[in-house]
PDB file of N, CA and C in Angstrom:
ATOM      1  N   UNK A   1      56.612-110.854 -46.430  1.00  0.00           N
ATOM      2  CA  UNK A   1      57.513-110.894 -47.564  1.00  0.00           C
ATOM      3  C   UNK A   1      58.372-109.637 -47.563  1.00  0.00           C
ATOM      4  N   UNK A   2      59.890-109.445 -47.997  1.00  0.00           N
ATOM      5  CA  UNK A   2      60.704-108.595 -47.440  1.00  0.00           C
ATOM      6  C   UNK A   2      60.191-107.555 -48.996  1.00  0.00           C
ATOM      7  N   UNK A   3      61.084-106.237 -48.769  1.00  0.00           N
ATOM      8  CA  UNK A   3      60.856-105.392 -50.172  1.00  0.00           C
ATOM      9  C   UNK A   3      62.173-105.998 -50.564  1.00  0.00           C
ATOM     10  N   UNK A   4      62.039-105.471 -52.105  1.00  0.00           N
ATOM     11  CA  UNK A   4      63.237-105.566 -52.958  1.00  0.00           C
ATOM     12  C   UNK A   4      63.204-104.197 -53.509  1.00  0.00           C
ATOM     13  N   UNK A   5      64.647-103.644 -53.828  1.00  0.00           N
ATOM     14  CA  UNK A   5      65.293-102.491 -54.666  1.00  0.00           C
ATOM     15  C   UNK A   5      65.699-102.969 -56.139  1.00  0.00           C
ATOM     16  N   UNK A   6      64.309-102.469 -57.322  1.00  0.00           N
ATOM     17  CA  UNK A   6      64.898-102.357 -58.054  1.00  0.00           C
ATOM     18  C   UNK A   6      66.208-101.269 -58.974  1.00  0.00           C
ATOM     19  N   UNK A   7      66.222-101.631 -60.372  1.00  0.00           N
ATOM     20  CA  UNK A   7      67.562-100.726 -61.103  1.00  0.00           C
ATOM     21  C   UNK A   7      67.400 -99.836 -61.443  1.00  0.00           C
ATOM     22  N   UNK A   8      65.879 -99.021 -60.706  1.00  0.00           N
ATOM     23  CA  UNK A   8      65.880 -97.456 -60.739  1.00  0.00           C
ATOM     24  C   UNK A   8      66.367 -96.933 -59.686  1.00  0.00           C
ATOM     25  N   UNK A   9      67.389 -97.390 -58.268  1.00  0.00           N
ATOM     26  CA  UNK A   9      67.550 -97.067 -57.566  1.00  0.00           C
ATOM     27  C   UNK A   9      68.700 -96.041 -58.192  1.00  0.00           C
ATOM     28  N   UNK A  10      68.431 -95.051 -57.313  1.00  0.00           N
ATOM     29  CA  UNK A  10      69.948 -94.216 -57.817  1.00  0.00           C
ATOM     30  C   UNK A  10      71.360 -93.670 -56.469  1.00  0.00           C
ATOM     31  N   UNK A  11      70.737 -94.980 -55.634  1.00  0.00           N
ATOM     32  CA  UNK A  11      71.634 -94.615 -54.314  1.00  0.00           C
ATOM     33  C   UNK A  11      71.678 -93.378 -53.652  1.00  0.00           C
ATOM     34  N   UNK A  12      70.535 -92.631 -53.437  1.00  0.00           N
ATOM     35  CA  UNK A  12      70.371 -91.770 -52.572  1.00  0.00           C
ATOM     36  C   UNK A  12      70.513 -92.053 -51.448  1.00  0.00           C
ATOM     37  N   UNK A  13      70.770 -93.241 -50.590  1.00  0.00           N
ATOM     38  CA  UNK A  13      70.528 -93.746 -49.227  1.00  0.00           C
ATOM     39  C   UNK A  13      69.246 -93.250 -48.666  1.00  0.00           C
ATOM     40  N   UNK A  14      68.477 -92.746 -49.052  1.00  0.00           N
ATOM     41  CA  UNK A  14      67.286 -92.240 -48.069  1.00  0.00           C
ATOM     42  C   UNK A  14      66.833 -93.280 -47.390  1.00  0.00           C
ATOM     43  N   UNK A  15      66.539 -94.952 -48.419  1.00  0.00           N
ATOM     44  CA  UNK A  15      66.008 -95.718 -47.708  1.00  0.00           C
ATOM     45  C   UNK A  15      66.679 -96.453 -46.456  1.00  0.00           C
ATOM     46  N   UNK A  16      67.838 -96.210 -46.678  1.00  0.00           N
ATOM     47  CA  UNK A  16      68.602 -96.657 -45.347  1.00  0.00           C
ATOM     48  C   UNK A  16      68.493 -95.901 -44.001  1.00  0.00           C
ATOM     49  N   UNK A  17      68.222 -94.687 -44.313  1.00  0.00           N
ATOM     50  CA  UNK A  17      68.457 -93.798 -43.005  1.00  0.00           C
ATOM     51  C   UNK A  17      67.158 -94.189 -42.399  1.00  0.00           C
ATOM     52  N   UNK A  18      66.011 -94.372 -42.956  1.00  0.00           N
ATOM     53  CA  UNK A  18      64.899 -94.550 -42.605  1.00  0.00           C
ATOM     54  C   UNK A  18      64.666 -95.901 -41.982  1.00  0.00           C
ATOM     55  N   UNK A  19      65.709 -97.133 -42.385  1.00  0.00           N
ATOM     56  CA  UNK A  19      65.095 -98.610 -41.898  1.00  0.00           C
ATOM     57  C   UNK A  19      65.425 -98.467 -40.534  1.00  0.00           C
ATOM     58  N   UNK A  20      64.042 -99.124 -40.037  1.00  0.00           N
ATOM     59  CA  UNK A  20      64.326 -99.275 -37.811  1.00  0.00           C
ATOM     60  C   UNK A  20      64.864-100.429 -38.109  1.00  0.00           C
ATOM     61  N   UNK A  21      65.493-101.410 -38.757  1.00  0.00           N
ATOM     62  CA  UNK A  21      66.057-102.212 -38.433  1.00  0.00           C
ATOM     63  C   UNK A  21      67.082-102.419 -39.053  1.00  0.00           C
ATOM     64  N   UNK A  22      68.127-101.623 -39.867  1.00  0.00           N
ATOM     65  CA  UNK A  22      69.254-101.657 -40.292  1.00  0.00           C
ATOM     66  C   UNK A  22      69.303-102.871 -41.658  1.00  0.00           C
ATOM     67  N   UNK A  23      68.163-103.012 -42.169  1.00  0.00           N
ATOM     68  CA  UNK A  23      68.414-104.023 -43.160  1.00  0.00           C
ATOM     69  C   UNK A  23      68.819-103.771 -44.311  1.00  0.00           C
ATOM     70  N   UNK A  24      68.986-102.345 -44.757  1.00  0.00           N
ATOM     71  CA  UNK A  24      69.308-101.806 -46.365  1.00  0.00           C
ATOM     72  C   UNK A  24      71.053-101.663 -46.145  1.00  0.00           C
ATOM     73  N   UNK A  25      71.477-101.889 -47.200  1.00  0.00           N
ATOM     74  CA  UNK A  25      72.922-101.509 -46.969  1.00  0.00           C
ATOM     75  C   UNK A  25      73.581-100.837 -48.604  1.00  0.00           C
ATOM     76  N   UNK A  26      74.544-100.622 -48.604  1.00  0.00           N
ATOM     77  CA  UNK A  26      75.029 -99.945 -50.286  1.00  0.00           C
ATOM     78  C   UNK A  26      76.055-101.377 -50.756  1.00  0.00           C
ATOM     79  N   UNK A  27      74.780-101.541 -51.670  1.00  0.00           N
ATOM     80  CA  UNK A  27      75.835-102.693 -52.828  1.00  0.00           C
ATOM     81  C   UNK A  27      76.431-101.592 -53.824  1.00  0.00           C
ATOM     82  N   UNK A  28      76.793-102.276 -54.815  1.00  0.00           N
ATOM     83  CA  UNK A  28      77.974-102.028 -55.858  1.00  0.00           C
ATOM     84  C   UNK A  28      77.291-100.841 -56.856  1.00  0.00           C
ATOM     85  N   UNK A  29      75.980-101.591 -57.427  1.00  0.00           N
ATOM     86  CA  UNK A  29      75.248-100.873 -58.076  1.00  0.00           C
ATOM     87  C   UNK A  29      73.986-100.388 -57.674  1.00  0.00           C
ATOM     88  N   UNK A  30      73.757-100.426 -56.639  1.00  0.00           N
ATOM     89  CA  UNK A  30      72.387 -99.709 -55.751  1.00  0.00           C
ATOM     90  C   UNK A  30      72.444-100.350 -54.136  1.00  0.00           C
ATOM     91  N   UNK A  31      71.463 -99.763 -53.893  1.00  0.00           N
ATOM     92  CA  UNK A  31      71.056-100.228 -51.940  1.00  0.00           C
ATOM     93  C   UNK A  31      70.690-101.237 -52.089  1.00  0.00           C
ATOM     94  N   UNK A  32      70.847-102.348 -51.355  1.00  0.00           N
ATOM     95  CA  UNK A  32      70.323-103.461 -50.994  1.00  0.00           C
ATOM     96  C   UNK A  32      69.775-103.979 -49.592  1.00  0.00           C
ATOM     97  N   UNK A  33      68.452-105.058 -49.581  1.00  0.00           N
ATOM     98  CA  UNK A  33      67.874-105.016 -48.622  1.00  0.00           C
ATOM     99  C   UNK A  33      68.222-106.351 -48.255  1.00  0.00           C
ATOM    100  N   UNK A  34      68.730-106.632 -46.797  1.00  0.00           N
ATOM    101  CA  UNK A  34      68.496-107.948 -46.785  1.00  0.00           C
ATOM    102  C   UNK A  34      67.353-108.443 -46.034  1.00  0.00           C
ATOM    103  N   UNK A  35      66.814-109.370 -46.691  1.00  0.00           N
ATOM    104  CA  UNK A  35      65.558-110.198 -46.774  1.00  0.00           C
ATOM    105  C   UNK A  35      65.125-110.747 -45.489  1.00  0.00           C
ATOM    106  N   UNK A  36      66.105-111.438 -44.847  1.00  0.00           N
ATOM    107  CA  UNK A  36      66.256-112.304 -43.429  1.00  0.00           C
ATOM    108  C   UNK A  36      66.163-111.017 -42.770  1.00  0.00           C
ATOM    109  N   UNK A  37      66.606-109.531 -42.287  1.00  0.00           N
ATOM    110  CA  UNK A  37      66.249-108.633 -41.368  1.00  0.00           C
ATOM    111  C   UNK A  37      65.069-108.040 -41.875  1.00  0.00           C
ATOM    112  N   UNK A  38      64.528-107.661 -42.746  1.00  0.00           N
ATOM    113  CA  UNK A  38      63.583-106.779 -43.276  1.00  0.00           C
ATOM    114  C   UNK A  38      62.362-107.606 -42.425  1.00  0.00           C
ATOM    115  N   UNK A  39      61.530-106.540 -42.071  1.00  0.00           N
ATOM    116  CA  UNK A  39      60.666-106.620 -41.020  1.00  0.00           C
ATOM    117  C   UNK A  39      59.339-106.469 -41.929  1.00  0.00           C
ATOM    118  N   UNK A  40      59.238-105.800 -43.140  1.00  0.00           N
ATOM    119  CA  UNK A  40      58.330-105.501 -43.799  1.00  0.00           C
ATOM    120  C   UNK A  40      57.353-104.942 -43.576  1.00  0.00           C
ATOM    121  N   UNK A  41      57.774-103.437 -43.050  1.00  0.00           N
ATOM    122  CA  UNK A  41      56.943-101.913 -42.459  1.00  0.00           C
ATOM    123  C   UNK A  41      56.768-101.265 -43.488  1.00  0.00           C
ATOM    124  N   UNK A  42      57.737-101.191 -44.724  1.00  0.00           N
ATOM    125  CA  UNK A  42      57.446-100.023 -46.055  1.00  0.00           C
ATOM    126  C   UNK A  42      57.828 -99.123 -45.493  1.00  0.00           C
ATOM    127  N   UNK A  43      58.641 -98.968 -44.102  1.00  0.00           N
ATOM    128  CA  UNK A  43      59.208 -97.510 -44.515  1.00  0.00           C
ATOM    129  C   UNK A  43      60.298 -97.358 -45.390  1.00  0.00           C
ATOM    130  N   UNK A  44      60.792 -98.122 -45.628  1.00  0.00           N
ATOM    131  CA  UNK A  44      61.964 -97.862 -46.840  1.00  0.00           C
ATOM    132  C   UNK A  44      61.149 -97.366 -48.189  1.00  0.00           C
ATOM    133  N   UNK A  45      60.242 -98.145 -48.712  1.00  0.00           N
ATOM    134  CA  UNK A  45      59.212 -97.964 -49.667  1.00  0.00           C
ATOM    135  C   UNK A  45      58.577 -96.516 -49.428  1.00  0.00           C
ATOM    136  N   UNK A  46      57.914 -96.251 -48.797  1.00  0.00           N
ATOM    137  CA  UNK A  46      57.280 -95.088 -48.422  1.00  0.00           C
ATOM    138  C   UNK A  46      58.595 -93.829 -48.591  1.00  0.00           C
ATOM    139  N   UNK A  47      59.604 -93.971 -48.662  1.00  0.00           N
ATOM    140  CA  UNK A  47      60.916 -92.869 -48.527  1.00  0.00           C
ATOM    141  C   UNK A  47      61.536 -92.459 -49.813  1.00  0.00           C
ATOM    142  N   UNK A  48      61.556 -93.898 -50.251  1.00  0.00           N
ATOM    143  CA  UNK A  48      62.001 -93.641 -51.920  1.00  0.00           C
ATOM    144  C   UNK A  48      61.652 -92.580 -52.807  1.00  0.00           C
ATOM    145  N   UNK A  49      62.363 -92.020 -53.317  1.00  0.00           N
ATOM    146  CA  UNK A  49      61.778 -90.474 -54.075  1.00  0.00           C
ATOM    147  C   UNK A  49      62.181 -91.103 -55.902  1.00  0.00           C
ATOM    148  N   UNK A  50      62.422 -92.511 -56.005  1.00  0.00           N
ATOM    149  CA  UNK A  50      61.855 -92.919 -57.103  1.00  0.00           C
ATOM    150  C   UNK A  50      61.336 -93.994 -57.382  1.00  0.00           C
ATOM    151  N   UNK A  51      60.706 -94.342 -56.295  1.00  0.00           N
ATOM    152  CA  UNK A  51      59.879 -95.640 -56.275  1.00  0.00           C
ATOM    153  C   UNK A  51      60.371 -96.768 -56.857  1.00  0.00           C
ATOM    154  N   UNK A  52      61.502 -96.808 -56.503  1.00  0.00           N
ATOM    155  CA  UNK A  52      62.631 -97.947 -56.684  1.00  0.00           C
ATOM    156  C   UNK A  52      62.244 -99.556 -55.372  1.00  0.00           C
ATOM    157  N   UNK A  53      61.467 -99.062 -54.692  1.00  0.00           N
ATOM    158  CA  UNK A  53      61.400-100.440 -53.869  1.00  0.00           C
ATOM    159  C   UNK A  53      59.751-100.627 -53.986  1.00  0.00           C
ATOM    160  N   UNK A  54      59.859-102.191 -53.880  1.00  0.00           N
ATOM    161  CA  UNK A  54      58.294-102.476 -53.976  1.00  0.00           C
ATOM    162  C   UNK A  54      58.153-104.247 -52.785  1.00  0.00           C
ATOM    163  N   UNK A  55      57.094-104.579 -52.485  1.00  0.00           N
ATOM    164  CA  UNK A  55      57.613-106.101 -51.854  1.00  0.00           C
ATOM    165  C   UNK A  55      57.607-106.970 -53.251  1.00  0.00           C
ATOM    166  N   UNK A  56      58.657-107.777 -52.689  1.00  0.00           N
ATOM    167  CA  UNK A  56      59.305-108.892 -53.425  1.00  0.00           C
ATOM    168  C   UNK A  56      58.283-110.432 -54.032  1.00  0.00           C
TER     169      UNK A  56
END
């Protein structure tokens, strides 16, 4: 099951720099993950410095 970013994200990108597979990207109002690439390792989760991602 992929993670999701909730609306405590505050667009730090951290979790992006961190995905090995390029699945986070910058939406409008926060990072977004897409679902179909997310490999579901938690390193995006594990990076977050406000525990804005959790699995979906």
């Amino acid at each position: 099951m992929a993670y999701k970013i909730s609306d405590a994200c505050v667009k730090c990108g951290s979790c992006a720099e961190v995905c090995p597979v390029g699945a986070i990207s910058e939406g409008d109002a926060q990072y977004e993950i897409n679902a179909d690439a997310c490999v579901d390792c938690g390193t995006c989760a594990a990076q977050c410095p406000v525990e804005a991602i959790a699995e979906a």
